[in-house]
N, C-alpha and C. Protein backbone atom coordinates (compact mmCIF):
# COMPACT_ATOMS: atom_id res chain seq x y z
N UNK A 1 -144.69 -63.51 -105.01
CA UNK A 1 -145.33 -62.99 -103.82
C UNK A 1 -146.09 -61.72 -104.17
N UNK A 2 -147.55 -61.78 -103.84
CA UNK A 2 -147.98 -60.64 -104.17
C UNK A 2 -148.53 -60.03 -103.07
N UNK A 3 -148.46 -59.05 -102.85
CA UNK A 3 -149.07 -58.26 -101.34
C UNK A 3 -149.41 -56.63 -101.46
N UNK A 4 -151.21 -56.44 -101.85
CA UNK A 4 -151.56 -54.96 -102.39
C UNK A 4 -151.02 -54.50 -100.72
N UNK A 5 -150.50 -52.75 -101.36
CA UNK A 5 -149.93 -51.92 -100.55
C UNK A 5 -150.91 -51.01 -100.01
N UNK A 6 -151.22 -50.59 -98.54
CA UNK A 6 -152.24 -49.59 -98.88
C UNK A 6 -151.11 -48.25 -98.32
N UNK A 7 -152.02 -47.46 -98.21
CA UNK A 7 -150.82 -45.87 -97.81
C UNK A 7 -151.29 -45.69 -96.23
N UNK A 8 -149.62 -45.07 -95.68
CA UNK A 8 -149.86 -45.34 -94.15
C UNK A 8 -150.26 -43.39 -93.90
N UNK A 9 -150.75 -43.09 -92.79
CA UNK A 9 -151.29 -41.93 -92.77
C UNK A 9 -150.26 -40.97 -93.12
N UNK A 10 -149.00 -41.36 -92.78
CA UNK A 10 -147.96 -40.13 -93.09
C UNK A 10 -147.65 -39.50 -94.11
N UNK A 11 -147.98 -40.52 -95.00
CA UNK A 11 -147.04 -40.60 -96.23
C UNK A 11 -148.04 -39.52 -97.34
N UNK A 12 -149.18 -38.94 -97.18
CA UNK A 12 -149.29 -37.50 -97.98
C UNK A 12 -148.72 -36.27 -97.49
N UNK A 13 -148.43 -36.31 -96.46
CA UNK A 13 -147.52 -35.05 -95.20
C UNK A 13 -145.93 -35.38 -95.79
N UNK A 14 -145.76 -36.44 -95.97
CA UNK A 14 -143.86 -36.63 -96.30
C UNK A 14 -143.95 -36.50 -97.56
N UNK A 15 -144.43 -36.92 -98.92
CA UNK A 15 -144.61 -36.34 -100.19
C UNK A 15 -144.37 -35.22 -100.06
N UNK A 16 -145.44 -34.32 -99.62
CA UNK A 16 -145.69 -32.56 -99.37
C UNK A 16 -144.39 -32.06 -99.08
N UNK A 17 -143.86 -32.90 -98.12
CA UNK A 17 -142.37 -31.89 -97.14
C UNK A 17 -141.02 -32.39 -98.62
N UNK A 18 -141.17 -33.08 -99.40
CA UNK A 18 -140.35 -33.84 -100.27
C UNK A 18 -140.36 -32.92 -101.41
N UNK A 19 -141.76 -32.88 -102.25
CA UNK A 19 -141.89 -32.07 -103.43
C UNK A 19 -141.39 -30.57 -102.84
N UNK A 20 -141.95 -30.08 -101.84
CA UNK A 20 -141.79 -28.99 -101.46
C UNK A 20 -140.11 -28.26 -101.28
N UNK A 21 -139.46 -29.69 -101.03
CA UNK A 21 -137.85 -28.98 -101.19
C UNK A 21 -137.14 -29.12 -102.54
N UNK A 22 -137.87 -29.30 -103.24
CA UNK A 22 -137.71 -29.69 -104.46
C UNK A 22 -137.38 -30.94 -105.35
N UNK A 23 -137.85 -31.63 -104.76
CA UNK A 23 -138.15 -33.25 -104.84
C UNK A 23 -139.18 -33.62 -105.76
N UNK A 24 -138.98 -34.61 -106.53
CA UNK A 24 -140.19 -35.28 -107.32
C UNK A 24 -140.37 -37.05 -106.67
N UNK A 25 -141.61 -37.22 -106.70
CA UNK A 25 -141.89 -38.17 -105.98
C UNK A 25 -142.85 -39.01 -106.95
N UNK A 26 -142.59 -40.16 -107.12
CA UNK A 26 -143.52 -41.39 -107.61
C UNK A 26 -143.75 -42.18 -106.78
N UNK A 27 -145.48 -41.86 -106.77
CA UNK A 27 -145.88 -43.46 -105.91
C UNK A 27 -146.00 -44.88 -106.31
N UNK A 28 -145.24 -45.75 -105.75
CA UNK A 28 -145.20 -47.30 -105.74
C UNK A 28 -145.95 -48.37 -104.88
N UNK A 29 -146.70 -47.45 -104.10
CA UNK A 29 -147.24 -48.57 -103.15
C UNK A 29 -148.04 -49.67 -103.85
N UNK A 30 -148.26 -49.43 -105.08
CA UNK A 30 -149.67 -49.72 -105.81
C UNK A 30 -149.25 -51.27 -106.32
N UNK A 31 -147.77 -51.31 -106.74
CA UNK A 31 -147.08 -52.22 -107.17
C UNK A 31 -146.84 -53.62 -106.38
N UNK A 32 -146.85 -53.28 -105.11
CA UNK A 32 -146.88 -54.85 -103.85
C UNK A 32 -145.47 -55.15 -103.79
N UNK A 33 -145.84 -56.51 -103.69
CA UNK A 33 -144.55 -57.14 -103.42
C UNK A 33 -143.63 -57.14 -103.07
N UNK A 34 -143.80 -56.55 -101.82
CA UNK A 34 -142.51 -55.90 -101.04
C UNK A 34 -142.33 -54.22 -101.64
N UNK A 35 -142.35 -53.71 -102.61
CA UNK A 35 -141.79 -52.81 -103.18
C UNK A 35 -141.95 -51.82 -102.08
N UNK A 36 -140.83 -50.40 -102.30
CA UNK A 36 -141.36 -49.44 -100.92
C UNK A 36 -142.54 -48.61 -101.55
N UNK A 37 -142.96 -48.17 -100.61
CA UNK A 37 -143.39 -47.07 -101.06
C UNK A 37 -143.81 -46.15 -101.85
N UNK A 38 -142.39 -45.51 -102.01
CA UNK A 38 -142.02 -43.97 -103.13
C UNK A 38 -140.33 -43.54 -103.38
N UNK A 39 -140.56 -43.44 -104.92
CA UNK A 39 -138.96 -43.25 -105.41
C UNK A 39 -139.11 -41.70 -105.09
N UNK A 40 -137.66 -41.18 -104.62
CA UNK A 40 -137.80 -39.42 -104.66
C UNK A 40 -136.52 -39.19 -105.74
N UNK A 41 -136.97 -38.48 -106.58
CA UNK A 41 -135.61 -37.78 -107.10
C UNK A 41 -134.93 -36.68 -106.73
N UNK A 42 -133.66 -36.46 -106.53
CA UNK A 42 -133.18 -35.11 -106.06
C UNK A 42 -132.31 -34.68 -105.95
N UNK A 43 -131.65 -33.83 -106.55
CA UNK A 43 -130.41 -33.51 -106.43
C UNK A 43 -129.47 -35.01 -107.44
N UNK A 44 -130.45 -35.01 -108.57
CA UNK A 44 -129.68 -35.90 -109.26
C UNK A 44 -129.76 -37.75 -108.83
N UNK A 45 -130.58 -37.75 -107.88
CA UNK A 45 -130.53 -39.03 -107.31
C UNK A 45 -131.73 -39.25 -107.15
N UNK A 46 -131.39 -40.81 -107.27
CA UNK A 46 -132.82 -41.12 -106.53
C UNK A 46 -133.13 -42.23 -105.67
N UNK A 47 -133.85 -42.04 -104.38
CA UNK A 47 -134.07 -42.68 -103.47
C UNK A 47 -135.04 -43.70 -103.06
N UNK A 48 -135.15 -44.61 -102.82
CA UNK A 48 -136.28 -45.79 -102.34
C UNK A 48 -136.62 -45.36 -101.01
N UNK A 49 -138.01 -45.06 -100.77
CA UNK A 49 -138.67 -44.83 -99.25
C UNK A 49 -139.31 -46.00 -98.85
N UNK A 50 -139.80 -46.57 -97.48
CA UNK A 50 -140.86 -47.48 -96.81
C UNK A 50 -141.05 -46.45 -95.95
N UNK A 51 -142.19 -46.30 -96.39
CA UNK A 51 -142.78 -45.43 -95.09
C UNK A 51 -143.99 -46.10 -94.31
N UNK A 52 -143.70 -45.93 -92.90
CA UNK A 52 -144.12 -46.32 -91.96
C UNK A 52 -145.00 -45.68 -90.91
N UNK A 53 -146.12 -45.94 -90.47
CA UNK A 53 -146.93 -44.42 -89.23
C UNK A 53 -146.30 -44.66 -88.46
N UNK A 54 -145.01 -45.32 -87.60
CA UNK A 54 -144.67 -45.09 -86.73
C UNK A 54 -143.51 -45.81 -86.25
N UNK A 55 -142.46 -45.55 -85.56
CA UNK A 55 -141.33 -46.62 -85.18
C UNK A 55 -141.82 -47.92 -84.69
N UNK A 56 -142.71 -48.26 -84.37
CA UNK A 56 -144.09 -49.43 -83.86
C UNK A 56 -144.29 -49.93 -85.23
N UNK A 57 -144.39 -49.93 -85.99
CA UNK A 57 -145.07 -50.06 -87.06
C UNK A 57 -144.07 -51.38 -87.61
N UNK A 58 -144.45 -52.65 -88.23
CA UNK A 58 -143.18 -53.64 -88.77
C UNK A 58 -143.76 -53.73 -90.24
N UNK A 59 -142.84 -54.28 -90.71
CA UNK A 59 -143.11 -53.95 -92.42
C UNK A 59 -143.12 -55.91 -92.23
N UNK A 60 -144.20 -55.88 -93.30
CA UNK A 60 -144.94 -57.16 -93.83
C UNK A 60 -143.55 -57.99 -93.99
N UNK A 61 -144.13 -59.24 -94.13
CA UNK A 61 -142.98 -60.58 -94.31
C UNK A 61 -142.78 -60.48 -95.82
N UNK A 62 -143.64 -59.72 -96.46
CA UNK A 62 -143.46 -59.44 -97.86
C UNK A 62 -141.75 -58.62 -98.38
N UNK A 63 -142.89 -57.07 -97.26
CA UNK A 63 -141.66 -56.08 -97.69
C UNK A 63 -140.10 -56.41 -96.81
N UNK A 64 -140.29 -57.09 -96.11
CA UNK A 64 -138.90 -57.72 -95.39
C UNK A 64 -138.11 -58.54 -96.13
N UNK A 65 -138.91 -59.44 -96.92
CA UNK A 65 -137.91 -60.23 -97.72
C UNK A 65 -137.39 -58.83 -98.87
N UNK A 66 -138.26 -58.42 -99.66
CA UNK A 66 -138.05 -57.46 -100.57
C UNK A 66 -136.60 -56.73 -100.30
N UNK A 67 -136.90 -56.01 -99.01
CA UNK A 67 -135.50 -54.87 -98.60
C UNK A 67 -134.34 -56.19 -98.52
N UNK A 68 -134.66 -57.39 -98.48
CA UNK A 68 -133.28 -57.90 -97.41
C UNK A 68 -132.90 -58.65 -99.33
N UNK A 69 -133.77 -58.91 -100.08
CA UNK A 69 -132.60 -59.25 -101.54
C UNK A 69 -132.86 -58.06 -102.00
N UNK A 70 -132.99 -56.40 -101.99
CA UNK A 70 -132.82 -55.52 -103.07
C UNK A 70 -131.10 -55.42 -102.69
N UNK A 71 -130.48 -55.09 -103.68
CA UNK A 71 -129.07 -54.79 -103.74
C UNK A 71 -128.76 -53.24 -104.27
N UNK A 72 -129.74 -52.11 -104.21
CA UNK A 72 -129.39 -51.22 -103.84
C UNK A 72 -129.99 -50.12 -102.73
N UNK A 73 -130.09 -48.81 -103.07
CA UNK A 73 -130.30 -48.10 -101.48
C UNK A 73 -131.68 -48.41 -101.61
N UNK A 74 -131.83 -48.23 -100.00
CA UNK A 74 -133.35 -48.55 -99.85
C UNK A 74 -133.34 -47.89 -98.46
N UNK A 75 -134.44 -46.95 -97.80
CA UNK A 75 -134.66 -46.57 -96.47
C UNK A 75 -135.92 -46.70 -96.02
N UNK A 76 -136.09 -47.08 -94.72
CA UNK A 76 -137.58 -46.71 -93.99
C UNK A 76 -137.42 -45.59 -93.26
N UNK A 77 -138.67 -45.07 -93.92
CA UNK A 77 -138.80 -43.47 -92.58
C UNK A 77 -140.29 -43.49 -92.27
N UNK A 78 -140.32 -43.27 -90.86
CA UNK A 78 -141.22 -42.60 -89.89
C UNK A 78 -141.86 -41.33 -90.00
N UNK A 79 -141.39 -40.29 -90.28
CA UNK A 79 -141.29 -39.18 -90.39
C UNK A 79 -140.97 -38.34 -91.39
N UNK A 80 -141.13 -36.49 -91.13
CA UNK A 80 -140.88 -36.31 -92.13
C UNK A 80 -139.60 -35.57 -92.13
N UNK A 81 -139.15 -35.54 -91.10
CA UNK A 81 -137.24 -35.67 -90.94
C UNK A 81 -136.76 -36.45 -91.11
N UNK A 82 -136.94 -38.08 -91.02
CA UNK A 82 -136.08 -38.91 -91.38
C UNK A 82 -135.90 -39.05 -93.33
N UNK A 83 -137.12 -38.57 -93.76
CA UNK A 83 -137.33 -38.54 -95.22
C UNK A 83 -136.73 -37.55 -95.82
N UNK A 84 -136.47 -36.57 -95.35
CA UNK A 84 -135.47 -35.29 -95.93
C UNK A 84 -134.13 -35.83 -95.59
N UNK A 85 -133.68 -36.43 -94.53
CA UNK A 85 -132.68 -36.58 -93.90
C UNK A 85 -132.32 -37.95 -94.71
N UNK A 86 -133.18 -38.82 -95.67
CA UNK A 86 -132.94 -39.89 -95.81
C UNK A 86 -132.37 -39.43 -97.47
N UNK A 87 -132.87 -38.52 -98.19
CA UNK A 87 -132.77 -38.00 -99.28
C UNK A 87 -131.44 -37.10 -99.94
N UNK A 88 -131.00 -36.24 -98.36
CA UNK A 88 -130.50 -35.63 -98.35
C UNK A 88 -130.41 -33.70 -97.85
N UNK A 89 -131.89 -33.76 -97.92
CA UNK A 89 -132.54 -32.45 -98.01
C UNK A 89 -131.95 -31.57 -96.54
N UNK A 90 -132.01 -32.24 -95.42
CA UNK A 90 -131.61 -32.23 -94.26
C UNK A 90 -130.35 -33.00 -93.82
C-alpha cells in the first residue's frame, strides 16, 4: 500500500513547541504507507506522532490499517498540547 503523505497545517507549530522543549524530531510523512507523521525523541524515548488539523480530521484507510497492525506506541495529536502531553513534556 502506498499513500504519499502531505503535511497538515499544524504540524510546523507542533515540531517548534517539541524541539523547543527539548525534543528532536524526524519527519516521516514523506515515507506513506500509513506511517505517522514524526518520531520525537525525549527524555530517552521515542515517540510515533499522526498529526492531524483537527479532531474532524480522519486518518486515510491507509494510515488506519497502519496504526491498527503497528505493535508498538503510536499517538494522534491535534494540537500542540496533546503532542507535549503525548511525549511527555506536559
Amino acid at each position: 500500500m502506498v499513500s504519499a503523505k502531505r503535511v497538515d497545517a499544524n504540524q510546523p507549530e507542533i515540531v517548534a513547541a517539541l524541539r523547543q522543549c527539548g525534543a528532536t524530531v524526524q519527519h516521516l510523512h514523506e515515507l506513506g504507507q500509513g506511517c505517522p507523521d514524526i518520531v520525537v525523541g525525549y527524555r530517552g524515548l521515542n515517540y510515533l506522532l499522526e498529526i492531524k488539523s483537527s479532531e474532524k480530521a480522519t486518518m486515510t484507510r491507509v494510515e488506519e490499517w497502519w496504526h491498527e497492525e503497528w505493535k508498538g506506541q503510536v499517538a494522534r495529536v491535534d494540537t500542540v498540547d496533546e503532542a507535549l502531553e503525548a511525549v511527555g513534556a506536559i
